[in-house]
PDB file of N, CA and C in Angstrom:
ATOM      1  N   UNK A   1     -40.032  74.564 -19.716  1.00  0.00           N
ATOM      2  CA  UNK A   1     -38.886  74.054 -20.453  1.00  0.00           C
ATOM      3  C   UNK A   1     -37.586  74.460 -19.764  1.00  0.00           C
ATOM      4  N   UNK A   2     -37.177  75.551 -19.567  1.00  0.00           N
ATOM      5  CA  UNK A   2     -35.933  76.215 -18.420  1.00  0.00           C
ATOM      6  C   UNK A   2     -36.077  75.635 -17.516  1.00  0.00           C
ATOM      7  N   UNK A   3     -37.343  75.015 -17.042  1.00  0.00           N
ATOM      8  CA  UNK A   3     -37.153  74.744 -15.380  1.00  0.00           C
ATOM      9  C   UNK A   3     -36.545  73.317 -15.478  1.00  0.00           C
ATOM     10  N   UNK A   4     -37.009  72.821 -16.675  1.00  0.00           N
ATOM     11  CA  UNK A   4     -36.422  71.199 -16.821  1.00  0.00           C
ATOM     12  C   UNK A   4     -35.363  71.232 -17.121  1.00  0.00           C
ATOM     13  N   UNK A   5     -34.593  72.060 -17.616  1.00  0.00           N
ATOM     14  CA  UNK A   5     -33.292  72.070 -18.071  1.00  0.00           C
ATOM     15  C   UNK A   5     -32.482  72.384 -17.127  1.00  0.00           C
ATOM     16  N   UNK A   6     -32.956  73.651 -16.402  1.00  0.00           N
ATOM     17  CA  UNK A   6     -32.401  73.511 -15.014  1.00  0.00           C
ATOM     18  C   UNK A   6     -31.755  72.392 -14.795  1.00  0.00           C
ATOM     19  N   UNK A   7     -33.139  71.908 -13.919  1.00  0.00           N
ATOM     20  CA  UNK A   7     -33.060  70.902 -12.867  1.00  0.00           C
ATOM     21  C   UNK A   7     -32.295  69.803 -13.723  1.00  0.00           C
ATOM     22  N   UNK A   8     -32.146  69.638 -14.859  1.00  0.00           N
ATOM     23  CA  UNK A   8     -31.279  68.412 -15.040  1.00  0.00           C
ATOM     24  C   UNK A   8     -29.996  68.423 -15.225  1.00  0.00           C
ATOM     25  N   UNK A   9     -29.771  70.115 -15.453  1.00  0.00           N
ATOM     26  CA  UNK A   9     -28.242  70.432 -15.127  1.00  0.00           C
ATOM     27  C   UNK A   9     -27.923  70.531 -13.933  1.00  0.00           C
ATOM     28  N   UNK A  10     -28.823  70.410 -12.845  1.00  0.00           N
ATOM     29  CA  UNK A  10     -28.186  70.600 -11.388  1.00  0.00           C
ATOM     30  C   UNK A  10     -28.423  68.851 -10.817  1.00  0.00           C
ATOM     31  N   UNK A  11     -29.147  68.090 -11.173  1.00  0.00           N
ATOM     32  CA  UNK A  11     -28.686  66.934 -10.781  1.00  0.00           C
ATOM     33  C   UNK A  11     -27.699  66.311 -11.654  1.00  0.00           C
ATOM     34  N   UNK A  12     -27.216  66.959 -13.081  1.00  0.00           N
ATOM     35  CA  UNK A  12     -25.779  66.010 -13.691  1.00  0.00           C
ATOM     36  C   UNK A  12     -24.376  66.695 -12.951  1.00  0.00           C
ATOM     37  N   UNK A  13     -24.425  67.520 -11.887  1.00  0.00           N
ATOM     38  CA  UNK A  13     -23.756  68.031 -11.324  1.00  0.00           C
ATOM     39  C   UNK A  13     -23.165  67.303  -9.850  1.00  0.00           C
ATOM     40  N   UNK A  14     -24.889  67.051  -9.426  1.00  0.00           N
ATOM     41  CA  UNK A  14     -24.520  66.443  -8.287  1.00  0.00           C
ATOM     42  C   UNK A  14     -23.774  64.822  -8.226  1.00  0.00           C
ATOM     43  N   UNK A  15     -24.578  64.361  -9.768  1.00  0.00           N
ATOM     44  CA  UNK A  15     -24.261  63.081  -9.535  1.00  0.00           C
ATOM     45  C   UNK A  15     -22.422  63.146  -9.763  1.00  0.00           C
ATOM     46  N   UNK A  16     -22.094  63.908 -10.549  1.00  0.00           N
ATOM     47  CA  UNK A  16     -20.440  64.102 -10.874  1.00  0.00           C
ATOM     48  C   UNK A  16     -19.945  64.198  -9.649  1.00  0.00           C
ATOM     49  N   UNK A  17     -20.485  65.038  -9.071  1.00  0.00           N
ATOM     50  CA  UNK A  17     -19.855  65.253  -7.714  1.00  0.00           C
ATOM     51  C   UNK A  17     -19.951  64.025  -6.643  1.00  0.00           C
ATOM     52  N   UNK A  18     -20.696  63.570  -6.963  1.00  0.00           N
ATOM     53  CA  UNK A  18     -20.540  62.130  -5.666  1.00  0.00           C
ATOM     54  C   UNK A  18     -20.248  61.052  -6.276  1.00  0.00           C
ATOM     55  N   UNK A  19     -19.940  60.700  -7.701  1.00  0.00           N
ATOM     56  CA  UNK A  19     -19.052  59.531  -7.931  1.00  0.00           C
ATOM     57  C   UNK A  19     -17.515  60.254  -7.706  1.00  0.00           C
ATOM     58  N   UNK A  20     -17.295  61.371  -7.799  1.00  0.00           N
ATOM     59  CA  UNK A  20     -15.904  61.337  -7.597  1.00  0.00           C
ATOM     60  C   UNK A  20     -15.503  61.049  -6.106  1.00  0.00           C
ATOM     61  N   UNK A  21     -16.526  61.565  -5.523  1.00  0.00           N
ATOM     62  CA  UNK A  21     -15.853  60.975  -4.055  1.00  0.00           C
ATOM     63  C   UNK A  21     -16.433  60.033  -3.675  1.00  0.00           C
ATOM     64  N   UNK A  22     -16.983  59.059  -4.449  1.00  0.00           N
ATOM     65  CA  UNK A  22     -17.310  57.917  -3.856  1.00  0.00           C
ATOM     66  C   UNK A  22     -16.159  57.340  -3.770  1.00  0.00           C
ATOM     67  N   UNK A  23     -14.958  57.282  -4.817  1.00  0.00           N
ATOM     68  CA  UNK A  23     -14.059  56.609  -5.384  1.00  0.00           C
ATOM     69  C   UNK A  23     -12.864  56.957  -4.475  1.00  0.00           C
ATOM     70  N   UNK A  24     -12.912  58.077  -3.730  1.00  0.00           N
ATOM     71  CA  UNK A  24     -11.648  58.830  -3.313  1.00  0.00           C
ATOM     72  C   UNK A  24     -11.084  57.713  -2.278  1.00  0.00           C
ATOM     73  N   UNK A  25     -11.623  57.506  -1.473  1.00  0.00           N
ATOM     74  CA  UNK A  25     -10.950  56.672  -0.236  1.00  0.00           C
ATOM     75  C   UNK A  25     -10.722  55.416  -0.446  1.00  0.00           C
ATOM     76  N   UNK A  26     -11.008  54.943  -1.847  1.00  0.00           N
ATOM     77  CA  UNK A  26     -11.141  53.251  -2.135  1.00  0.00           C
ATOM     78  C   UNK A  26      -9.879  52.909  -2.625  1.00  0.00           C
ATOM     79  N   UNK A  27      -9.541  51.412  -2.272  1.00  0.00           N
ATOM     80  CA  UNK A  27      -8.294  50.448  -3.092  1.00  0.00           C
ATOM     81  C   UNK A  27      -8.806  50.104  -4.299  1.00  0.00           C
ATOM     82  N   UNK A  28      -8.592  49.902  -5.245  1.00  0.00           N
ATOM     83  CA  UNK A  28      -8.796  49.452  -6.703  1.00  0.00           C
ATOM     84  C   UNK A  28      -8.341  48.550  -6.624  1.00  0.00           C
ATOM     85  N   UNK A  29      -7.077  48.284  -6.756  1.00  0.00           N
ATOM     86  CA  UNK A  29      -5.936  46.922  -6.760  1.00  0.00           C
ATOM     87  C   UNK A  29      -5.457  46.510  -5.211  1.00  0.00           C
ATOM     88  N   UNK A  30      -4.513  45.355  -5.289  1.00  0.00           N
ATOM     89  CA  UNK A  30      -3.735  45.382  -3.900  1.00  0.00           C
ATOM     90  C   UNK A  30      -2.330  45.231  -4.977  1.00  0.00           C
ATOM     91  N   UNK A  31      -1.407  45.205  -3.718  1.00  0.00           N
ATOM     92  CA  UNK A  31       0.265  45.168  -3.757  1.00  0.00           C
ATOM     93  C   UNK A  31      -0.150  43.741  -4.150  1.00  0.00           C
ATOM     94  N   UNK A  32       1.220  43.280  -4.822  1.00  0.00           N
ATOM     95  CA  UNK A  32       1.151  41.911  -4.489  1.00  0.00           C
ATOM     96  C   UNK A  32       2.366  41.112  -2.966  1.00  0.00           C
ATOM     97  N   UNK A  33       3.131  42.375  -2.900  1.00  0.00           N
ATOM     98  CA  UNK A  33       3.948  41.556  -1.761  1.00  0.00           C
ATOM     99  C   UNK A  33       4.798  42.954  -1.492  1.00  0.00           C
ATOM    100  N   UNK A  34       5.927  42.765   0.020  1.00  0.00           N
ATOM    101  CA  UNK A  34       6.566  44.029   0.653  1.00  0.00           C
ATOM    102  C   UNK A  34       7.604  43.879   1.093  1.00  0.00           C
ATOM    103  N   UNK A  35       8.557  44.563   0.307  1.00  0.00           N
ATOM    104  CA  UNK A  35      10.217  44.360   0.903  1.00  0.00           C
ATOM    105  C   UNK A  35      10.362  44.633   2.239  1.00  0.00           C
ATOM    106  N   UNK A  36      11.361  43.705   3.169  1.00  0.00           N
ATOM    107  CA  UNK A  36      11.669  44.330   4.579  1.00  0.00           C
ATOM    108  C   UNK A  36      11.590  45.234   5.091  1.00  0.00           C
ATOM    109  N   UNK A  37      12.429  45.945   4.210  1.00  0.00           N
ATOM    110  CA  UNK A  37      12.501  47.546   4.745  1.00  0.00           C
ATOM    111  C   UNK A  37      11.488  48.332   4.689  1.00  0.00           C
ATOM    112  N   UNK A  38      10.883  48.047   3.375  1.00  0.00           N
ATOM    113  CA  UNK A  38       9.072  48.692   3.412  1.00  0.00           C
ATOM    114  C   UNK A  38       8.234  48.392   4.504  1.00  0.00           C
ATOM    115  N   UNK A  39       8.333  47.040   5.564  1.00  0.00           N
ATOM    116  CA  UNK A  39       7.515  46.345   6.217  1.00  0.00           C
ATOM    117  C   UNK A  39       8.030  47.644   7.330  1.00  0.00           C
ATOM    118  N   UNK A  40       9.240  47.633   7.576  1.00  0.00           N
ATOM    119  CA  UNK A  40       9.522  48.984   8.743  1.00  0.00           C
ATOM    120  C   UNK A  40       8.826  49.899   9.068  1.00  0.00           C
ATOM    121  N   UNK A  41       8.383  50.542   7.773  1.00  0.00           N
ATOM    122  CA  UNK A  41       7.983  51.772   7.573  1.00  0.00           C
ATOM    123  C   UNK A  41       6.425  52.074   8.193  1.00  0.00           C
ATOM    124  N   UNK A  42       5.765  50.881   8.063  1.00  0.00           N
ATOM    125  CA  UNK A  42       4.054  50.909   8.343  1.00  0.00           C
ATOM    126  C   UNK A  42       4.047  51.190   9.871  1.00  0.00           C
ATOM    127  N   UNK A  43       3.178  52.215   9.793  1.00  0.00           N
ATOM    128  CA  UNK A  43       2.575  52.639  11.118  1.00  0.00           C
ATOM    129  C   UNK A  43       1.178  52.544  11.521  1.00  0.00           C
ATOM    130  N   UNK A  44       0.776  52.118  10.635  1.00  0.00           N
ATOM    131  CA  UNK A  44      -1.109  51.778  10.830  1.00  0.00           C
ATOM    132  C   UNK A  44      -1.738  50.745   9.681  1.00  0.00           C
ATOM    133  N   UNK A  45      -3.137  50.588  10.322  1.00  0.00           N
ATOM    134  CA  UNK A  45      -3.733  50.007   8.608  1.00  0.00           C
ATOM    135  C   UNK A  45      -5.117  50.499   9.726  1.00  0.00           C
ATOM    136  N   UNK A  46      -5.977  50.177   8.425  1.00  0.00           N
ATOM    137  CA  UNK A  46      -7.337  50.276   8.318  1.00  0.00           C
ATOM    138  C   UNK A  46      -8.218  49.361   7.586  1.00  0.00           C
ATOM    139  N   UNK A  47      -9.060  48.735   7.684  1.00  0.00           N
ATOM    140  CA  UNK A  47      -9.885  47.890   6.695  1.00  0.00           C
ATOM    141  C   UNK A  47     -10.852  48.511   6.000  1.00  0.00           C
ATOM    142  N   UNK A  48     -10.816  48.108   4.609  1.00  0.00           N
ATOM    143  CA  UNK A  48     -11.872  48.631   4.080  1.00  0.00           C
ATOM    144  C   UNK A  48     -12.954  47.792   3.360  1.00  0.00           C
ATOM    145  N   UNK A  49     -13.706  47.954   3.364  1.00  0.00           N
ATOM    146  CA  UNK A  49     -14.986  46.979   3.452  1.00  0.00           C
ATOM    147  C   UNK A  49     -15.729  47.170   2.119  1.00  0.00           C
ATOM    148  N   UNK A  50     -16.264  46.055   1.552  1.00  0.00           N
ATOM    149  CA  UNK A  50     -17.081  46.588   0.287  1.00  0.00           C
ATOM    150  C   UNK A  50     -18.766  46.944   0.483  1.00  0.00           C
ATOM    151  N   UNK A  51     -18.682  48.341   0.822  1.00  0.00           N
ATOM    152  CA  UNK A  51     -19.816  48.876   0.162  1.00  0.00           C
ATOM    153  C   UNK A  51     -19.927  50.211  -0.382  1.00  0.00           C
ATOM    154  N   UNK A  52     -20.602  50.929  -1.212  1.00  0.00           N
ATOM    155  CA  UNK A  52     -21.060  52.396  -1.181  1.00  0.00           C
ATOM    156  C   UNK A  52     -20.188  51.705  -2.868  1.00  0.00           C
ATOM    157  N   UNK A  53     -18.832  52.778  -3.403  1.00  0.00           N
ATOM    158  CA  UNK A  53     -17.999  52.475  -4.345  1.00  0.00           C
ATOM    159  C   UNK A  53     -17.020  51.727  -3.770  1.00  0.00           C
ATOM    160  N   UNK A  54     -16.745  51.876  -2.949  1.00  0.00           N
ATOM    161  CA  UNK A  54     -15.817  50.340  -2.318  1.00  0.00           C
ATOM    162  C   UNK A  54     -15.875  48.958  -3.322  1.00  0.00           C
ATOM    163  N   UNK A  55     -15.616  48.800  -3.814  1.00  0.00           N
ATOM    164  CA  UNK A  55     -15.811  47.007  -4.135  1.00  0.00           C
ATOM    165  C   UNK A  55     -15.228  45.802  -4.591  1.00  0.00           C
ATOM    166  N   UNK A  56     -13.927  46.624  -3.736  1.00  0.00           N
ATOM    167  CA  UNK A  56     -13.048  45.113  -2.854  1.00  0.00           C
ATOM    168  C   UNK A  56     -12.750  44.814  -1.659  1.00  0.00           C
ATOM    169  N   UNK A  57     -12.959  44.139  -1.014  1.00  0.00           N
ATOM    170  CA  UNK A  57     -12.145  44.044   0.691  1.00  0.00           C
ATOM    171  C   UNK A  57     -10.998  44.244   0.608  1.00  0.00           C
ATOM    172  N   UNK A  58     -10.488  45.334   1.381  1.00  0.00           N
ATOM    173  CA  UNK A  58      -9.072  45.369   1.565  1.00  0.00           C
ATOM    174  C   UNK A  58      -8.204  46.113   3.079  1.00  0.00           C
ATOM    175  N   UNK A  59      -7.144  46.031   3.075  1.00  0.00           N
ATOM    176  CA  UNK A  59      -6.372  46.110   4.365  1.00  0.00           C
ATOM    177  C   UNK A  59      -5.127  47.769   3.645  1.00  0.00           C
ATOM    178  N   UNK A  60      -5.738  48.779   4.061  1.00  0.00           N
ATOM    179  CA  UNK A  60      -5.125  49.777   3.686  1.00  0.00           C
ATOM    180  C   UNK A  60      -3.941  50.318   4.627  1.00  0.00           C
ATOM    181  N   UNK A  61      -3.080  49.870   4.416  1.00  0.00           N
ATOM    182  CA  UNK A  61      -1.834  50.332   5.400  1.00  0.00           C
ATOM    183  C   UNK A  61      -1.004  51.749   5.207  1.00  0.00           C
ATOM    184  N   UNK A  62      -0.946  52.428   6.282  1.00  0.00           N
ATOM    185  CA  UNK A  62       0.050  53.760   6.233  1.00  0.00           C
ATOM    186  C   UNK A  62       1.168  54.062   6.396  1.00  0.00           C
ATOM    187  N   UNK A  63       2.548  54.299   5.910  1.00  0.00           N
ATOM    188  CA  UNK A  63       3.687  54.843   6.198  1.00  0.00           C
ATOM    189  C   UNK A  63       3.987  55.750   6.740  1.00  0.00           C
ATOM    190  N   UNK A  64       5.210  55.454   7.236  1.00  0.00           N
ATOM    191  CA  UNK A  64       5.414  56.869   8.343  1.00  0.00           C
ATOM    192  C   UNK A  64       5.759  58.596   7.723  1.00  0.00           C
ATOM    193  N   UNK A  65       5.557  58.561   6.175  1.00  0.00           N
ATOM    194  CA  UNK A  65       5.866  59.939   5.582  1.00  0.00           C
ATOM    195  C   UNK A  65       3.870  59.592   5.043  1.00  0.00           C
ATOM    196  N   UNK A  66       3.228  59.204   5.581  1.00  0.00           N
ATOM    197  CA  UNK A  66       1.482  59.306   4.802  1.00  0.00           C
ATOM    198  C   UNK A  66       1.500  58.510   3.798  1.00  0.00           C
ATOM    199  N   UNK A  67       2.276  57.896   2.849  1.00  0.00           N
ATOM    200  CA  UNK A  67       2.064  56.662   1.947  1.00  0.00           C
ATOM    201  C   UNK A  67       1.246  56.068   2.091  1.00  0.00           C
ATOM    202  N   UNK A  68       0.285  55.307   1.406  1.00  0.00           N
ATOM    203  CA  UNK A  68      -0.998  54.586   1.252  1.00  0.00           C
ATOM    204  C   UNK A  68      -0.629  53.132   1.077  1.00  0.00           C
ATOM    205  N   UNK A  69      -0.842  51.990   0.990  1.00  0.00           N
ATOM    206  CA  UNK A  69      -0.801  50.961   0.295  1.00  0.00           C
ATOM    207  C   UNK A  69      -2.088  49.857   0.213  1.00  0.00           C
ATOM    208  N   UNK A  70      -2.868  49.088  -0.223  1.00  0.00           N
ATOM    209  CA  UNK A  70      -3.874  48.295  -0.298  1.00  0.00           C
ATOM    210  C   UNK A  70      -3.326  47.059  -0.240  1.00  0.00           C
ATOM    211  N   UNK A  71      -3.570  46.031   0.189  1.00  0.00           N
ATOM    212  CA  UNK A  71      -3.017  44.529   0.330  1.00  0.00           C
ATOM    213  C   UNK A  71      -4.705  43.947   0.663  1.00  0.00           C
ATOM    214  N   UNK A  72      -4.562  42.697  -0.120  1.00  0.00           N
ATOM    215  CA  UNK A  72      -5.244  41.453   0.279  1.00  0.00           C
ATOM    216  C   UNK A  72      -5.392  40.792   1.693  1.00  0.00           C
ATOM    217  N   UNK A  73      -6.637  40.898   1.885  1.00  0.00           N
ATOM    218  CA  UNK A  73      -6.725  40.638   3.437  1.00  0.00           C
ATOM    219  C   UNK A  73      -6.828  39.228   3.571  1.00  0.00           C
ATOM    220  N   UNK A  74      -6.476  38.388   2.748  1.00  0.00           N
ATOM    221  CA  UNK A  74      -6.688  37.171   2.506  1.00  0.00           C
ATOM    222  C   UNK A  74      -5.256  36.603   2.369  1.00  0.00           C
ATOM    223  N   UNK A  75      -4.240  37.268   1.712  1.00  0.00           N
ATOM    224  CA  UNK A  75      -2.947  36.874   1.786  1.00  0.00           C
ATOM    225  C   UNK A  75      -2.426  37.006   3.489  1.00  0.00           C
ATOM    226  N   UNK A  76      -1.577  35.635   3.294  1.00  0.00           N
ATOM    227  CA  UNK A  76      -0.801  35.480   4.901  1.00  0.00           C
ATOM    228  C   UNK A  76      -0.250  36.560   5.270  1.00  0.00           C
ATOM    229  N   UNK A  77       0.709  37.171   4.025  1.00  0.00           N
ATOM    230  CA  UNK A  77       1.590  38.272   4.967  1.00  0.00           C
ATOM    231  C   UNK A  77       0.896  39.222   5.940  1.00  0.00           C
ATOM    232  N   UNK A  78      -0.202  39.923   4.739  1.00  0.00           N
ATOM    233  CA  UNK A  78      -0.917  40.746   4.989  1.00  0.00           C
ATOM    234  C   UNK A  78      -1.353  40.384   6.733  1.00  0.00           C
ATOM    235  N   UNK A  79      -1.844  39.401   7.063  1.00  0.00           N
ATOM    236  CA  UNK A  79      -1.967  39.060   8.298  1.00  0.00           C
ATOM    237  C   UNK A  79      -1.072  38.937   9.227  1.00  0.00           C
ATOM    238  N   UNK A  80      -0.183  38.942   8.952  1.00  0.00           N
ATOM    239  CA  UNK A  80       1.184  38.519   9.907  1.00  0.00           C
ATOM    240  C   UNK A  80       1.803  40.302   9.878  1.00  0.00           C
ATOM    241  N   UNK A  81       2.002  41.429   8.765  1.00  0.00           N
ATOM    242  CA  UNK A  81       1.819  42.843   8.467  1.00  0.00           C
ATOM    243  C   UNK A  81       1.244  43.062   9.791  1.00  0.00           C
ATOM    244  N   UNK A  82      -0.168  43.008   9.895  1.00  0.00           N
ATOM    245  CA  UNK A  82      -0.901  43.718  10.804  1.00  0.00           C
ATOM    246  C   UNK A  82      -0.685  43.410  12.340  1.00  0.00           C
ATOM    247  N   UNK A  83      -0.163  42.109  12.399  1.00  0.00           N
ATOM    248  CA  UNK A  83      -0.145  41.338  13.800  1.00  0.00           C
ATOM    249  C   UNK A  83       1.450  42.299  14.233  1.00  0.00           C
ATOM    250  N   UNK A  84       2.039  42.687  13.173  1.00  0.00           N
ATOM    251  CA  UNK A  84       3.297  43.260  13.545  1.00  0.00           C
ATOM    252  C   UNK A  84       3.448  44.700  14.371  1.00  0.00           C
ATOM    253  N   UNK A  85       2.219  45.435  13.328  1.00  0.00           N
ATOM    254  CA  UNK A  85       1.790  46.603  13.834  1.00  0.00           C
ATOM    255  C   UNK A  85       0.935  47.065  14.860  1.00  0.00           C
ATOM    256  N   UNK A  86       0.148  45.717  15.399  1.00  0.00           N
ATOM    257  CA  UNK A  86      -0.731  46.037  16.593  1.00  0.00           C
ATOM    258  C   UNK A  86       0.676  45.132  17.659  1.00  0.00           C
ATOM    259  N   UNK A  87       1.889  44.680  17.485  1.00  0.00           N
ATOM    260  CA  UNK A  87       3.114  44.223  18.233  1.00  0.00           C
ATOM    261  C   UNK A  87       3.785  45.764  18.625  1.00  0.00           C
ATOM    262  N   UNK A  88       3.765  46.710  17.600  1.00  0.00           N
ATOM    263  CA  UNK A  88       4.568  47.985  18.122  1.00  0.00           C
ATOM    264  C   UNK A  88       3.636  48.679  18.655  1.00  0.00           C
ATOM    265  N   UNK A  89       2.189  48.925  18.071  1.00  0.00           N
ATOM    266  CA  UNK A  89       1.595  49.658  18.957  1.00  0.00           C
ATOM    267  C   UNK A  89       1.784  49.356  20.391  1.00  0.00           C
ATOM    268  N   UNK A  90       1.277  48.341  20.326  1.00  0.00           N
ATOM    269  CA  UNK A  90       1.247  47.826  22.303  1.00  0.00           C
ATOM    270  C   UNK A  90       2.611  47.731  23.031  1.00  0.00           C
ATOM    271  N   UNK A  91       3.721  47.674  22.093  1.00  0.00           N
ATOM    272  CA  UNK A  91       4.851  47.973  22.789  1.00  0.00           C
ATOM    273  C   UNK A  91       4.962  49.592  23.004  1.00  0.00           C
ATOM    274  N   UNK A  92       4.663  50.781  22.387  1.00  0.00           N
ATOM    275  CA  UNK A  92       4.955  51.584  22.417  1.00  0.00           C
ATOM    276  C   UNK A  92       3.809  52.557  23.272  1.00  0.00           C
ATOM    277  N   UNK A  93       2.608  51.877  23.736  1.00  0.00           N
ATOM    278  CA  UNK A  93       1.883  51.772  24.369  1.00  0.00           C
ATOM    279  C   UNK A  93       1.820  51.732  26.211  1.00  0.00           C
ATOM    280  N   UNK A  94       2.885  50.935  25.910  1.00  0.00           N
ATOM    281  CA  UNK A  94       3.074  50.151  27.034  1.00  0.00           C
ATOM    282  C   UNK A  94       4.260  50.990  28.144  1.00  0.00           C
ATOM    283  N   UNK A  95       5.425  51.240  27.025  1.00  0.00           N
ATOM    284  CA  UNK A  95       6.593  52.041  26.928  1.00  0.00           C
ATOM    285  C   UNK A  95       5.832  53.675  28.006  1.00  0.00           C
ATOM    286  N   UNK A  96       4.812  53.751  27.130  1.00  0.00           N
ATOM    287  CA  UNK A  96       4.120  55.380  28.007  1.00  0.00           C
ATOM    288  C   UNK A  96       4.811  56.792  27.647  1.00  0.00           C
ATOM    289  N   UNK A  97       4.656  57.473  27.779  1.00  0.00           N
ATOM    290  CA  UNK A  97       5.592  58.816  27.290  1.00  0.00           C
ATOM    291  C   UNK A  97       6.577  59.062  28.080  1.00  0.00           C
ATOM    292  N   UNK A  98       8.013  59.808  27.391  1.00  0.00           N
ATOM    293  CA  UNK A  98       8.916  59.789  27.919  1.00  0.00           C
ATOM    294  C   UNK A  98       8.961  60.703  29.069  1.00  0.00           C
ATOM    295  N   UNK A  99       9.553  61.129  30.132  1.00  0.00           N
ATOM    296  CA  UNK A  99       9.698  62.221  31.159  1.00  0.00           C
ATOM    297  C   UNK A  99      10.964  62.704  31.097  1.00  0.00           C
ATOM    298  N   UNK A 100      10.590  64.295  31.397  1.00  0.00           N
ATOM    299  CA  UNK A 100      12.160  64.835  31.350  1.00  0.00           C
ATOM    300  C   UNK A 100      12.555  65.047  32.290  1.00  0.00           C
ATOM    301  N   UNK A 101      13.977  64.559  32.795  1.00  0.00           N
ATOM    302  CA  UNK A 101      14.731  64.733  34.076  1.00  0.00           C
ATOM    303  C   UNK A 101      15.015  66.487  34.665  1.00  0.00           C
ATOM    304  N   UNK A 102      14.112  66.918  35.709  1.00  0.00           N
ATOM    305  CA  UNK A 102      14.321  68.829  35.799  1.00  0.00           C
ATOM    306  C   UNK A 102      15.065  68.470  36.973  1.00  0.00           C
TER     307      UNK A 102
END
C-alpha cells in the first residue's frame, strides 16, 4: 500500500514538472501587427513548429533589450519582418568587424 502511494506521488510530480515546461518556450497567441519603430528593434526570429506542447506555427521574433514576440507566419508582414532581418544580418555580415587604427 506505501509503495503504491509512493509511486503515485512521484509520478504526479513528474508529470507537473514536464507540463510546465512543455509550455515554457511556446507562443499561445500571435501579435496582430508592428509599429515602425518596433520593426527597428528586432534582431532575430526563430520558428516554432507544432509539436510536443507547441500547438501553433509560429515566427518568434527578438528585440534588442530580449523582448519576445509571436507573429503569424502566414501574415505578409510577418514575411517581409523576417526578409528585413536576414537584410541586416547579411549587411552586417558583410560589413566584418571593425579594426582599430594602432
Amino acid at each position: 500500500m506505501r509503495f503504491s502511494i509512493l509511486f503515485f506521488l512521484l509520478l504526479a510530480c513528474l508529470y507537473v514538472t514536464l507540463a510546465q515546461g512543455s509550455y515554457e518556450d511556446c507562443c499561445l497567441k500571435y501579435v496582430r501587427g508592428l509599429k515602425k519603430a518596433a520593426r527597428r528593434m528586432v534582431t532575430s526570429y526563430r520558428r516554432q513548429e507544432t509539436d510536443g506542447g507547441c500547438n501553433i506555427p509560429a515566427i518568434v521574433f527578438s528585440m534588442k533589450r530580449g523582448r519576445l514576440f509571436c507573429a503569424d507566419p502566414r501574415e505578409k508582414w510577418v514575411n517581409e519582418l523576417m526578409l528585413e532581418v536576414e537584410s541586416k544580418k547579411n549587411k552586417k555580415h558583410m560589413r566584418g568587424p571593425k579594426r582599430l587604427k594602432g
